[in-house]
PDB file of N, CA and C in Angstrom:
ATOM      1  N   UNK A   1      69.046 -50.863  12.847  1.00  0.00           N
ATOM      2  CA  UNK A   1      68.333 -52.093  13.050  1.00  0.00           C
ATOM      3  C   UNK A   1      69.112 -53.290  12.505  1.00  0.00           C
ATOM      4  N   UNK A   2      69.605 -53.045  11.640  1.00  0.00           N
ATOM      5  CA  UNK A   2      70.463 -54.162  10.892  1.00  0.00           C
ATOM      6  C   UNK A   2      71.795 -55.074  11.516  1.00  0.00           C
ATOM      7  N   UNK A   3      72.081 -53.708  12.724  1.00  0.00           N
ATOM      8  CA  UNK A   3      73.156 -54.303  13.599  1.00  0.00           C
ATOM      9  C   UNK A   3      72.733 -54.842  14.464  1.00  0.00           C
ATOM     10  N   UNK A   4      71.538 -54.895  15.496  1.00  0.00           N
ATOM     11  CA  UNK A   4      70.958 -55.681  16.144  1.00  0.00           C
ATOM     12  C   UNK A   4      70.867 -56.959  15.078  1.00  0.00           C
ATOM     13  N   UNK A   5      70.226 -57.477  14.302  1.00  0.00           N
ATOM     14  CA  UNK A   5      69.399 -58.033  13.779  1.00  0.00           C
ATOM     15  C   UNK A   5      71.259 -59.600  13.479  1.00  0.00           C
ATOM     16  N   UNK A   6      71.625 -58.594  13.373  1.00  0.00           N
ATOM     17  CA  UNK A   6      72.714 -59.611  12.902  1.00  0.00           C
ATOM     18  C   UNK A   6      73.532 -60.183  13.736  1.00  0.00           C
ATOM     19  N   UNK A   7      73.851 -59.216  15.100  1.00  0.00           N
ATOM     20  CA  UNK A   7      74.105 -59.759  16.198  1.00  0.00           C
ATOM     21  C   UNK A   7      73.169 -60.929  16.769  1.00  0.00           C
ATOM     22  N   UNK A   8      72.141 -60.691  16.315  1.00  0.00           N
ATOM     23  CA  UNK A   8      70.912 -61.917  17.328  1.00  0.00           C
ATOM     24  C   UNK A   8      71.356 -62.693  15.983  1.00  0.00           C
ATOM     25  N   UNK A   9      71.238 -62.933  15.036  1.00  0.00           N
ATOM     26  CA  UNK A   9      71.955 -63.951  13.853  1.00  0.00           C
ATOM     27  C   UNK A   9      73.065 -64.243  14.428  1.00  0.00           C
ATOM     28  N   UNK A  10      74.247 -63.876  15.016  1.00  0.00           N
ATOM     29  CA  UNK A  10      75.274 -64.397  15.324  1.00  0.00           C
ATOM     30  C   UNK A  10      75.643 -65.412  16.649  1.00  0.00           C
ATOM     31  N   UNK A  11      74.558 -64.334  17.304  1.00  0.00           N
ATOM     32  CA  UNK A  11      74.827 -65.244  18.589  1.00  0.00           C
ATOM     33  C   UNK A  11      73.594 -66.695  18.806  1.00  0.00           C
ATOM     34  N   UNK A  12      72.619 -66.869  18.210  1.00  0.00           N
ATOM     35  CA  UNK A  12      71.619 -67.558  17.708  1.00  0.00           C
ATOM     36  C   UNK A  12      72.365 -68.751  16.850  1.00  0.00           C
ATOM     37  N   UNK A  13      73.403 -68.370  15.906  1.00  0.00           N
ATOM     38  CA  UNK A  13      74.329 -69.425  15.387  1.00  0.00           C
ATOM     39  C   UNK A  13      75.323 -69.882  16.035  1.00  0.00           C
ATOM     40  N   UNK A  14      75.572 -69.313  17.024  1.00  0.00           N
ATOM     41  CA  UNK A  14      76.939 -69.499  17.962  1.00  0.00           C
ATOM     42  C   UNK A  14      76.308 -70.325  18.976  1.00  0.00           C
ATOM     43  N   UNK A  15      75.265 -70.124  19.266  1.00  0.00           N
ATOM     44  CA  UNK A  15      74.183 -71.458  20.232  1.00  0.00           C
ATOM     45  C   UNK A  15      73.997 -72.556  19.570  1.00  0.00           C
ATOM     46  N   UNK A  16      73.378 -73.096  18.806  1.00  0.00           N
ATOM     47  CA  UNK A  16      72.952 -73.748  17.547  1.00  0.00           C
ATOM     48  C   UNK A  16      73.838 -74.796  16.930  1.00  0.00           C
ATOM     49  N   UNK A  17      75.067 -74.332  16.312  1.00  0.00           N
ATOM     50  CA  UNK A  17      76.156 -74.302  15.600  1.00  0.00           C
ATOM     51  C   UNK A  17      77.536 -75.080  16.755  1.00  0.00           C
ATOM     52  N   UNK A  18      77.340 -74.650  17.608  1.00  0.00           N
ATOM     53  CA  UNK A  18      78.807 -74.754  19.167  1.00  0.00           C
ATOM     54  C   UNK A  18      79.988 -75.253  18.410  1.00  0.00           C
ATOM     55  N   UNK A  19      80.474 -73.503  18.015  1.00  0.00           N
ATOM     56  CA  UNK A  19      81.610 -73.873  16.902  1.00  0.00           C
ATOM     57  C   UNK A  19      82.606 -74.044  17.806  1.00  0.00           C
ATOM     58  N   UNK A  20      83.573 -74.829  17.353  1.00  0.00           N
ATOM     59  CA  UNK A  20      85.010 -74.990  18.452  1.00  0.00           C
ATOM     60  C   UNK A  20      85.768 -74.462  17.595  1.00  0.00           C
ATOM     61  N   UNK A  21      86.851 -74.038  18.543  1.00  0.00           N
ATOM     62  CA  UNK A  21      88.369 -73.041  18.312  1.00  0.00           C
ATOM     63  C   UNK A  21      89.416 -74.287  18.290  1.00  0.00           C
ATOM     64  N   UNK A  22      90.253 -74.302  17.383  1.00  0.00           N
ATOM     65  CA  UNK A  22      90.857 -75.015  17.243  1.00  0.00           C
ATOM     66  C   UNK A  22      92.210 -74.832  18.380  1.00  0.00           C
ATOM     67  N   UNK A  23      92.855 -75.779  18.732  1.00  0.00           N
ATOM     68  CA  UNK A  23      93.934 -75.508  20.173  1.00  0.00           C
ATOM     69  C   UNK A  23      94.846 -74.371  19.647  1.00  0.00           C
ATOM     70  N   UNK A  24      95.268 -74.435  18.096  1.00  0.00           N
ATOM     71  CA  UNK A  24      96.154 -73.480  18.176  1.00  0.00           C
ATOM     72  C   UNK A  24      95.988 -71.936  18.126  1.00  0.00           C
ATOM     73  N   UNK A  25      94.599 -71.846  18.260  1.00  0.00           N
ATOM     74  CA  UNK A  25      94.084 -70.330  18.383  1.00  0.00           C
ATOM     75  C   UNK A  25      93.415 -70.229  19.634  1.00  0.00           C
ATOM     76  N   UNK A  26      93.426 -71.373  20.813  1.00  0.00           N
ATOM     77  CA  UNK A  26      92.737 -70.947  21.696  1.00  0.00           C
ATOM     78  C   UNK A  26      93.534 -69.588  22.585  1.00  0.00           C
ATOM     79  N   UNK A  27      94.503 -69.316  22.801  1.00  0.00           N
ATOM     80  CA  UNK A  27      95.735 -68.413  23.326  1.00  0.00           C
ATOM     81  C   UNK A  27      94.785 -66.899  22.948  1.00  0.00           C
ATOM     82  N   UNK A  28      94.687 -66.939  21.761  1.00  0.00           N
ATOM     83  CA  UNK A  28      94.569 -65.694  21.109  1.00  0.00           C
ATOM     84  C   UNK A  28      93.108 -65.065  21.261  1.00  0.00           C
ATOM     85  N   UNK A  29      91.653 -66.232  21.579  1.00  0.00           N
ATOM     86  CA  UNK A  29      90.723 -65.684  21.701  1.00  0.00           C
ATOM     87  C   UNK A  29      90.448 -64.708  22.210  1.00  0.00           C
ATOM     88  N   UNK A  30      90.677 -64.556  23.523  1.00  0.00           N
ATOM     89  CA  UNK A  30      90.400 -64.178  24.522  1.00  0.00           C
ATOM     90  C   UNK A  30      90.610 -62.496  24.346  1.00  0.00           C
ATOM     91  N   UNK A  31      92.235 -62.581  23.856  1.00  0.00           N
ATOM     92  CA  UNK A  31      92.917 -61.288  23.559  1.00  0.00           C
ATOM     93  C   UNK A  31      92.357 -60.454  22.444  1.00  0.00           C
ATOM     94  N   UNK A  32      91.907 -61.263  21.446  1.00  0.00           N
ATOM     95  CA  UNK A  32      90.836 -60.935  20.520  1.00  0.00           C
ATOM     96  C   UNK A  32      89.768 -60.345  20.375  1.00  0.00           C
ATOM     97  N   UNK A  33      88.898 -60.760  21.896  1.00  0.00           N
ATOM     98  CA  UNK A  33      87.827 -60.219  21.979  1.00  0.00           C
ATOM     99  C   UNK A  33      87.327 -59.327  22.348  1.00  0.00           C
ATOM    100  N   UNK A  34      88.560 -58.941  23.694  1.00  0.00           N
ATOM    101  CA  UNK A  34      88.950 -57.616  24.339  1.00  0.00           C
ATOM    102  C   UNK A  34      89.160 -56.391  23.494  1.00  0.00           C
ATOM    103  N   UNK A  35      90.012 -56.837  22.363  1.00  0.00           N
ATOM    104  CA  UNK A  35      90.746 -55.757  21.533  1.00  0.00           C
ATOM    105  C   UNK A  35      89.405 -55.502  20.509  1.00  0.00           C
ATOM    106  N   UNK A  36      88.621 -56.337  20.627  1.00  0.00           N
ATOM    107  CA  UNK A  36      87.288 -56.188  19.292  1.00  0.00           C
ATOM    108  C   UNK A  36      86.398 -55.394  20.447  1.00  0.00           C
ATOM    109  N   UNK A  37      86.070 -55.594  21.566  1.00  0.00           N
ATOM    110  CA  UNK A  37      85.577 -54.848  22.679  1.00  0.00           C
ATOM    111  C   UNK A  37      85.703 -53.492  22.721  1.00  0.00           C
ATOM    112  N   UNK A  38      87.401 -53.241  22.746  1.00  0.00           N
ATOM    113  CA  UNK A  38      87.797 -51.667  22.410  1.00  0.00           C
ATOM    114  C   UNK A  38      87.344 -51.427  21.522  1.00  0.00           C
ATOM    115  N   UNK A  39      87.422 -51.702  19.999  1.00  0.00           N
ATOM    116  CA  UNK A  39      87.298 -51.059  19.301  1.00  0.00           C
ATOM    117  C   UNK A  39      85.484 -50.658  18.904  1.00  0.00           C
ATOM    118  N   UNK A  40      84.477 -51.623  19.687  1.00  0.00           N
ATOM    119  CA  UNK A  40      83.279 -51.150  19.312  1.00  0.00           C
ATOM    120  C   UNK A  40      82.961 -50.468  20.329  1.00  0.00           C
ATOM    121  N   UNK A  41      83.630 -49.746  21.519  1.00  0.00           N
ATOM    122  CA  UNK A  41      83.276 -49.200  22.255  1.00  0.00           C
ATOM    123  C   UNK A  41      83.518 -47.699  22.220  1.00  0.00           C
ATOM    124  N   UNK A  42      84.415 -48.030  21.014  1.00  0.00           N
ATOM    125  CA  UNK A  42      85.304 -46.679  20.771  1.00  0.00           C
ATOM    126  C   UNK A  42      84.482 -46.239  19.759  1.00  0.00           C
ATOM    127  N   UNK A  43      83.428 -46.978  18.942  1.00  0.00           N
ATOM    128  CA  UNK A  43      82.737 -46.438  17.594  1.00  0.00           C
ATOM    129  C   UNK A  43      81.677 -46.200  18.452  1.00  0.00           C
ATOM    130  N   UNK A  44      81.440 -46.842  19.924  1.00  0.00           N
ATOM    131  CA  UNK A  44      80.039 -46.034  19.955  1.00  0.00           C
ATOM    132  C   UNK A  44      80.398 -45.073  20.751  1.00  0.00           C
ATOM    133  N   UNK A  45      81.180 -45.069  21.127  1.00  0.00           N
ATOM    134  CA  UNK A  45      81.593 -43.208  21.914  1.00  0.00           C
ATOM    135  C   UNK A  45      81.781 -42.246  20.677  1.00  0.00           C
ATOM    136  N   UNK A  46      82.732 -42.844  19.299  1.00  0.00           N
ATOM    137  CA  UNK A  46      82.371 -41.661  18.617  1.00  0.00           C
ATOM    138  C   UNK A  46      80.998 -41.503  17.549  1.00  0.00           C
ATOM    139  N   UNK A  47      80.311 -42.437  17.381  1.00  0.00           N
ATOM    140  CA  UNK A  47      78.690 -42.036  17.236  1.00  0.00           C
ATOM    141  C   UNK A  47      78.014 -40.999  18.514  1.00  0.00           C
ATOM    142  N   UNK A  48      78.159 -41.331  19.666  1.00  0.00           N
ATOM    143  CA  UNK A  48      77.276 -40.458  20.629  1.00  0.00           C
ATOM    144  C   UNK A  48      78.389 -38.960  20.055  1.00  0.00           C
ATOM    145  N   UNK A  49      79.361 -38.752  20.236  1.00  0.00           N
ATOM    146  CA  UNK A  49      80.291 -37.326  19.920  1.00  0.00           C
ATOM    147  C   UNK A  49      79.854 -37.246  17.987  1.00  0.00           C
ATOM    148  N   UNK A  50      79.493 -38.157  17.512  1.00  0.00           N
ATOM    149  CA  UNK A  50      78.837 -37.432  16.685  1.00  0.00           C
ATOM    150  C   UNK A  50      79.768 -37.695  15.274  1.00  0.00           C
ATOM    151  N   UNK A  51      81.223 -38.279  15.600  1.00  0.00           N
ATOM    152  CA  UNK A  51      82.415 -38.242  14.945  1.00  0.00           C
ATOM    153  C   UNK A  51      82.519 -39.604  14.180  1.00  0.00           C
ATOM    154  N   UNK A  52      81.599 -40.923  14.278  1.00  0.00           N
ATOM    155  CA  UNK A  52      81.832 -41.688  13.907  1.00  0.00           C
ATOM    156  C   UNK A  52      82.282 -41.747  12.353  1.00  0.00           C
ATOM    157  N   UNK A  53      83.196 -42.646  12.077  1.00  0.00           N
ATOM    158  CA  UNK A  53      83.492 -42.781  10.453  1.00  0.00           C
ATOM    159  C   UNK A  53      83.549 -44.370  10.218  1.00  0.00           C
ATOM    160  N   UNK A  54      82.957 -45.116   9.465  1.00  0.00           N
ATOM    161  CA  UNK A  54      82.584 -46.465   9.269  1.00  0.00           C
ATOM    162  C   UNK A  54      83.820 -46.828   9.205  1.00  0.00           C
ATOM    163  N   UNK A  55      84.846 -46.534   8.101  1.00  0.00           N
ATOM    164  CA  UNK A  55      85.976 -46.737   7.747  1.00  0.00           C
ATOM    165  C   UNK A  55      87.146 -46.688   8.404  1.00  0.00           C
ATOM    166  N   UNK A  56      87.012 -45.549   9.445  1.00  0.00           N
ATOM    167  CA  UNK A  56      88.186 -45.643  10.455  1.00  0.00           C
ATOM    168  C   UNK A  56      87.911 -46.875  11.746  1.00  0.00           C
ATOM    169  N   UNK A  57      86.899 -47.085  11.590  1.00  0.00           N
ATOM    170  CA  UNK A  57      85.710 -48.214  12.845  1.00  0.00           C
ATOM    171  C   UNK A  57      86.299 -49.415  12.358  1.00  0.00           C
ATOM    172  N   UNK A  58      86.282 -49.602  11.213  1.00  0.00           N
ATOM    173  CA  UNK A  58      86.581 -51.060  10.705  1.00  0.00           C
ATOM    174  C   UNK A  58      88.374 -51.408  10.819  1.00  0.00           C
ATOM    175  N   UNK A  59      88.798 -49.981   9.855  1.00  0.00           N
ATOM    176  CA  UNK A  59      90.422 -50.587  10.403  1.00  0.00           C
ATOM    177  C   UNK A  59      90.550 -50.387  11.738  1.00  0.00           C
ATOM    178  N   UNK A  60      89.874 -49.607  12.662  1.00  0.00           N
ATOM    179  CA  UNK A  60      90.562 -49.329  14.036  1.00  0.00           C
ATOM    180  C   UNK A  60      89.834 -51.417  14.678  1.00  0.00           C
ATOM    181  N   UNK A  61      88.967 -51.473  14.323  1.00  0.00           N
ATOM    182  CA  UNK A  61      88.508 -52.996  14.616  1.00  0.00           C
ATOM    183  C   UNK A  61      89.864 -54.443  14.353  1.00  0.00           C
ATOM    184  N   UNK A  62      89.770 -54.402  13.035  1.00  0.00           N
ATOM    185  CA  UNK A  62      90.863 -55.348  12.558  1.00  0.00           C
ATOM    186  C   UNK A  62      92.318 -54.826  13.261  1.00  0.00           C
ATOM    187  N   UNK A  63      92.555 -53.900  12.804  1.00  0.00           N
ATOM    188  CA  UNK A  63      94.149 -53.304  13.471  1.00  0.00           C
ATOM    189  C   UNK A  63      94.277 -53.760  15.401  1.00  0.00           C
ATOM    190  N   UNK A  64      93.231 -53.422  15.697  1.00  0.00           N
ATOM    191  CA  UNK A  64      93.034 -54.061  17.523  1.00  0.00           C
ATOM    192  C   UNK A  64      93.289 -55.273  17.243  1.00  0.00           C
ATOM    193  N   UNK A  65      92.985 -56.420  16.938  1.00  0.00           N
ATOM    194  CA  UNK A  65      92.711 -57.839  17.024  1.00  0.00           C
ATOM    195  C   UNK A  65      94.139 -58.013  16.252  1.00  0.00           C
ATOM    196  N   UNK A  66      94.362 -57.788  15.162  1.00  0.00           N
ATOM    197  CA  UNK A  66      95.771 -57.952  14.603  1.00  0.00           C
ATOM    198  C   UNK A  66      96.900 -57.890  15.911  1.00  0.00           C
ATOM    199  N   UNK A  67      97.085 -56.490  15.996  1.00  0.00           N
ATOM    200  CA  UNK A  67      98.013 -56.025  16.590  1.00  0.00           C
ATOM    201  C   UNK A  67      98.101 -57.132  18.302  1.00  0.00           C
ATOM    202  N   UNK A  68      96.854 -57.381  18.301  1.00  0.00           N
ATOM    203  CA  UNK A  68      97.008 -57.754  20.275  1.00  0.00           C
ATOM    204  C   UNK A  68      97.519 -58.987  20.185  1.00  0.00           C
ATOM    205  N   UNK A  69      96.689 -59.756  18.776  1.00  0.00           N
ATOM    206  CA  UNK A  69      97.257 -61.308  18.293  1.00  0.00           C
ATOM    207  C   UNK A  69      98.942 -61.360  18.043  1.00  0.00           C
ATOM    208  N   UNK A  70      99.546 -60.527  17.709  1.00  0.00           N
ATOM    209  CA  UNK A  70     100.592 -59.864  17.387  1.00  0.00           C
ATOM    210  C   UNK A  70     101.455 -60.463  18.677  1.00  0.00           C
ATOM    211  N   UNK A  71     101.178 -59.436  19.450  1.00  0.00           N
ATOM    212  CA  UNK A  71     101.738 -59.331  20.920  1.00  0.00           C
ATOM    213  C   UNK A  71     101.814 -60.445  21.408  1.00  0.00           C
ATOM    214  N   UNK A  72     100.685 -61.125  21.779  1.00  0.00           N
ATOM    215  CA  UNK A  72     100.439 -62.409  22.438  1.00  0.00           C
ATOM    216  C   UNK A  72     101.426 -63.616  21.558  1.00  0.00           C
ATOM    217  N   UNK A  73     101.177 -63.301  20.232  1.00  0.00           N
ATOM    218  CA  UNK A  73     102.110 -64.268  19.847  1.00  0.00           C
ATOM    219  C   UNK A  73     103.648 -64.160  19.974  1.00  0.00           C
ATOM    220  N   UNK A  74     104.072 -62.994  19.771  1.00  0.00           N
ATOM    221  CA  UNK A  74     105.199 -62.436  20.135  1.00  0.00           C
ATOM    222  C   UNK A  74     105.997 -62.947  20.998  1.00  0.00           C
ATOM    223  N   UNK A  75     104.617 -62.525  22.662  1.00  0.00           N
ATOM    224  CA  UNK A  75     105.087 -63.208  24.055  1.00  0.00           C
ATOM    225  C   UNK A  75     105.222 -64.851  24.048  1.00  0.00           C
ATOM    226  N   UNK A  76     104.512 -65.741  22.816  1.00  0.00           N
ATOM    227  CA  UNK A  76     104.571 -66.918  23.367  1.00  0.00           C
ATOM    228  C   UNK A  76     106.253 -67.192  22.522  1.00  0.00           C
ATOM    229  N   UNK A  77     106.736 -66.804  21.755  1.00  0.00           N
ATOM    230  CA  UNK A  77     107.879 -67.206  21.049  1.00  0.00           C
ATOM    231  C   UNK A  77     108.819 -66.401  22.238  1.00  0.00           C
ATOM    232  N   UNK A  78     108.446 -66.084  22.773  1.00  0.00           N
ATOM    233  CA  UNK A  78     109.661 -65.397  23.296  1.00  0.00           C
ATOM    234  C   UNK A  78     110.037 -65.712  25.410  1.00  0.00           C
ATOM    235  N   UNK A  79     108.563 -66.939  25.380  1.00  0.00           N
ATOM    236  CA  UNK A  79     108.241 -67.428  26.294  1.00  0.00           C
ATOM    237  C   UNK A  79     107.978 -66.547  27.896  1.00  0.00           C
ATOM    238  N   UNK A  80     107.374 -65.229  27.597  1.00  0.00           N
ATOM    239  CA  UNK A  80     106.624 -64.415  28.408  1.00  0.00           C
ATOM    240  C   UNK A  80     104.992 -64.400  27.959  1.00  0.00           C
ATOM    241  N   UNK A  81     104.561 -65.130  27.495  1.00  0.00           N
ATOM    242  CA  UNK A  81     102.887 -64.916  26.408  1.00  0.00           C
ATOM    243  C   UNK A  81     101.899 -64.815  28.027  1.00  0.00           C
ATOM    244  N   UNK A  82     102.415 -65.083  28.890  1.00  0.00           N
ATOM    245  CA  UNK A  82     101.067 -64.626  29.787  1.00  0.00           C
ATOM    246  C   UNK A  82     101.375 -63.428  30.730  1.00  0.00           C
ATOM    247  N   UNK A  83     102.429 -62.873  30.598  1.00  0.00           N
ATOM    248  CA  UNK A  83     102.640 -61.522  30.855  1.00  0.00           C
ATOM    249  C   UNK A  83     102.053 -60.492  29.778  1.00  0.00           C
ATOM    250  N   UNK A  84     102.684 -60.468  28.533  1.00  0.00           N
ATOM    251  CA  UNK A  84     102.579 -60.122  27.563  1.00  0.00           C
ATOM    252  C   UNK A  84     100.460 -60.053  27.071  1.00  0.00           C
ATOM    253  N   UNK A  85     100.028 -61.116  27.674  1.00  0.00           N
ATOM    254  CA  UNK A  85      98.490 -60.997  27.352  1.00  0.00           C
ATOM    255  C   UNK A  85      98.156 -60.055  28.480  1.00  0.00           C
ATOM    256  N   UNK A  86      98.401 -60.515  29.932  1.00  0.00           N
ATOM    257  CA  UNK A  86      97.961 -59.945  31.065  1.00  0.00           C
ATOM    258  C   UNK A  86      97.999 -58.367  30.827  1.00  0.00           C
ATOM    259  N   UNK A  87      99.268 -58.300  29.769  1.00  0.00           N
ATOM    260  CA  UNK A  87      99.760 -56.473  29.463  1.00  0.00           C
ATOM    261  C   UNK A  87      98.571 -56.059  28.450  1.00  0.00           C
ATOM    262  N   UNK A  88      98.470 -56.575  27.616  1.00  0.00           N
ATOM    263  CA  UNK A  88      97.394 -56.290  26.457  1.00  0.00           C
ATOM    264  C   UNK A  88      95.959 -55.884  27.257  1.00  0.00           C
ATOM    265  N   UNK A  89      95.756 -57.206  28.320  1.00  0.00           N
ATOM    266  CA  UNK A  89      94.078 -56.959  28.787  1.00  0.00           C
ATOM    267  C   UNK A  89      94.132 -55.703  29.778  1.00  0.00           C
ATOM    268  N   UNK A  90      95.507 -55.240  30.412  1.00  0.00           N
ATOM    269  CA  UNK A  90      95.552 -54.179  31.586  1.00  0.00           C
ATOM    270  C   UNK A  90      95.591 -53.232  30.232  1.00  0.00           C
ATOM    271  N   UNK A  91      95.613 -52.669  29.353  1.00  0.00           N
ATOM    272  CA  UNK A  91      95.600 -51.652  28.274  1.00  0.00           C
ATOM    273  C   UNK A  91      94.919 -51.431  27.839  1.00  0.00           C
ATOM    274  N   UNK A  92      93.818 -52.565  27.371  1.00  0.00           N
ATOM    275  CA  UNK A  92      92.579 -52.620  26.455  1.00  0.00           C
ATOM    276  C   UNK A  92      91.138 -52.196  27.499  1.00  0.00           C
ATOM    277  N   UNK A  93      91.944 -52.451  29.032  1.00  0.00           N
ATOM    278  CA  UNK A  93      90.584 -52.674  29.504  1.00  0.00           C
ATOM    279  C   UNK A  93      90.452 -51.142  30.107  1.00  0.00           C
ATOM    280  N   UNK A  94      91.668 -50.555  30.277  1.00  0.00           N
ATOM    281  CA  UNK A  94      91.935 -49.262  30.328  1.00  0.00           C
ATOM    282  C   UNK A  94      90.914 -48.334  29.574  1.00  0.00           C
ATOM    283  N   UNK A  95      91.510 -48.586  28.473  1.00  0.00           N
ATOM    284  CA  UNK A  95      91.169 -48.261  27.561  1.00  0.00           C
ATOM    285  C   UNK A  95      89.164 -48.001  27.453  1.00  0.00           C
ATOM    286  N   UNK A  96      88.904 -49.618  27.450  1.00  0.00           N
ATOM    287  CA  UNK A  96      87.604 -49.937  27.063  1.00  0.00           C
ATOM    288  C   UNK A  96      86.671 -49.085  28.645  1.00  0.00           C
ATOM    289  N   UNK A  97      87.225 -49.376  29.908  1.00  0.00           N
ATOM    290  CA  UNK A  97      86.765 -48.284  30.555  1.00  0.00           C
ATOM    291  C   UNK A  97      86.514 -46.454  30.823  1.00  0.00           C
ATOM    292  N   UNK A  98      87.586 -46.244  29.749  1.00  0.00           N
ATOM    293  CA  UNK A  98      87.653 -44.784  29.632  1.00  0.00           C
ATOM    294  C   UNK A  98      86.363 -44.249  28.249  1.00  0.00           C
ATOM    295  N   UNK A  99      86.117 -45.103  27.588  1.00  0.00           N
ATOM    296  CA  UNK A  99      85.361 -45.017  26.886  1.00  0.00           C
ATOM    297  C   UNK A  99      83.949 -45.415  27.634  1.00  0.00           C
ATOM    298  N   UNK A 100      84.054 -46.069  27.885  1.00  0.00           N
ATOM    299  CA  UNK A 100      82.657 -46.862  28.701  1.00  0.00           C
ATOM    300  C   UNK A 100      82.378 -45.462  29.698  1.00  0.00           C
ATOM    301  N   UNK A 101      83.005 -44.965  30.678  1.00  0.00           N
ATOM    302  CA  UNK A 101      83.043 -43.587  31.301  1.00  0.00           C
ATOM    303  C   UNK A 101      82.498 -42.579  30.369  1.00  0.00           C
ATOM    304  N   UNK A 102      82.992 -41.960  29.143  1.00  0.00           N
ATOM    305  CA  UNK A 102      82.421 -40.953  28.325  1.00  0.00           C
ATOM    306  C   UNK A 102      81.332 -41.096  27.906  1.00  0.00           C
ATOM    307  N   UNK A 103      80.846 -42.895  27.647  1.00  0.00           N
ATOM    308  CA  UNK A 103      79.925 -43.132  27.180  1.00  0.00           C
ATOM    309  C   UNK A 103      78.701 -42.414  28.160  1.00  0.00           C
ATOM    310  N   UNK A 104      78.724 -43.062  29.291  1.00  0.00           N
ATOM    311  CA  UNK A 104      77.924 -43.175  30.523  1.00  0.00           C
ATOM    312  C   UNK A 104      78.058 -41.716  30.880  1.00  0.00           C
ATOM    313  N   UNK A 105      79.142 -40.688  30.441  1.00  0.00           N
ATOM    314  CA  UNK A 105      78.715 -39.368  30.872  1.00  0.00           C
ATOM    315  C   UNK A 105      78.007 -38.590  29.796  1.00  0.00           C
ATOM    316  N   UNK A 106      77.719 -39.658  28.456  1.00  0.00           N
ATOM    317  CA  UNK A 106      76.769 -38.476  27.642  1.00  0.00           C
ATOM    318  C   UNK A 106      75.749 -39.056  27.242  1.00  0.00           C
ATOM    319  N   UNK A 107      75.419 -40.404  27.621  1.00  0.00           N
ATOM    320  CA  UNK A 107      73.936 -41.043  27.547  1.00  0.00           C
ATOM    321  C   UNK A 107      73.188 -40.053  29.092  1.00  0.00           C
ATOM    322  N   UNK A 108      74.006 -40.061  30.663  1.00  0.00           N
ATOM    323  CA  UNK A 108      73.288 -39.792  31.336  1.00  0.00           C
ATOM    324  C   UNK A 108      73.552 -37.932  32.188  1.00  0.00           C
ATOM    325  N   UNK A 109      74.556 -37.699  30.839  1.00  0.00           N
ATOM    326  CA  UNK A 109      74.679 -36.450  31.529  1.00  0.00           C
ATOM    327  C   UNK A 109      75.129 -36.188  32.754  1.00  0.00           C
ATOM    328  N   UNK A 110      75.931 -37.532  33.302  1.00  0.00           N
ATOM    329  CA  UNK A 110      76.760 -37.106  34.927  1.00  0.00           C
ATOM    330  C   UNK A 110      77.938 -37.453  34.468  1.00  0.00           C
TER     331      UNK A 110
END
């Protein structure tokens, strides 16, 4: 209950509040959110398997968003950053669909 409860706190302040991103992090949102996407999609596939561990959830969380911010920044110094993102979101979303699939085959059993 507590994770609902705080999500509706977050997004309730994110209405309210209309925080702005400053220009030099706008690049990185996006890639950010995807990679935070994977990683809670990946804690609730391993809650339904039963395997969840808070601790591996949290670094596998931060380590996604690090690492993709990483990349993206990488690509912009190296002046490929919208290949280099386009690569991150074709990986993550991979990713976030193969999970989303396991999910959907053990909530509905097909």
């Amino acid at each position: 209950m507590i994770p609902i409860i705080g999500l509706a706190a977050g997004v309730l302040l994110g209405l309210f509040l209309d925080p702005t991103v400053p220009l030099v992090l706008q690049p990185y949102l996006p890639i950010a959110v995807v990679a935070a996407l994977d990683a809670v999609f990946g804690g609730l596939r391993a809650r339904l398997d039963g395997i969840f561990d808070a601790k591996v959830f949290v670094i596998s969380f931060v380590s996604n968003v690090v690492v993709a911010a990483l990349i993206v920044f990488l690509g912009d110094q190296l002046g490929v950053g919208a290949q280099l993102s386009t690569a991150v979101v074709v990986v993550l979303g991979i990713r976030i669909f193969g999970n989303a699939a396991a999910i959907r085959r053990h909530v509905f059993r097909a």
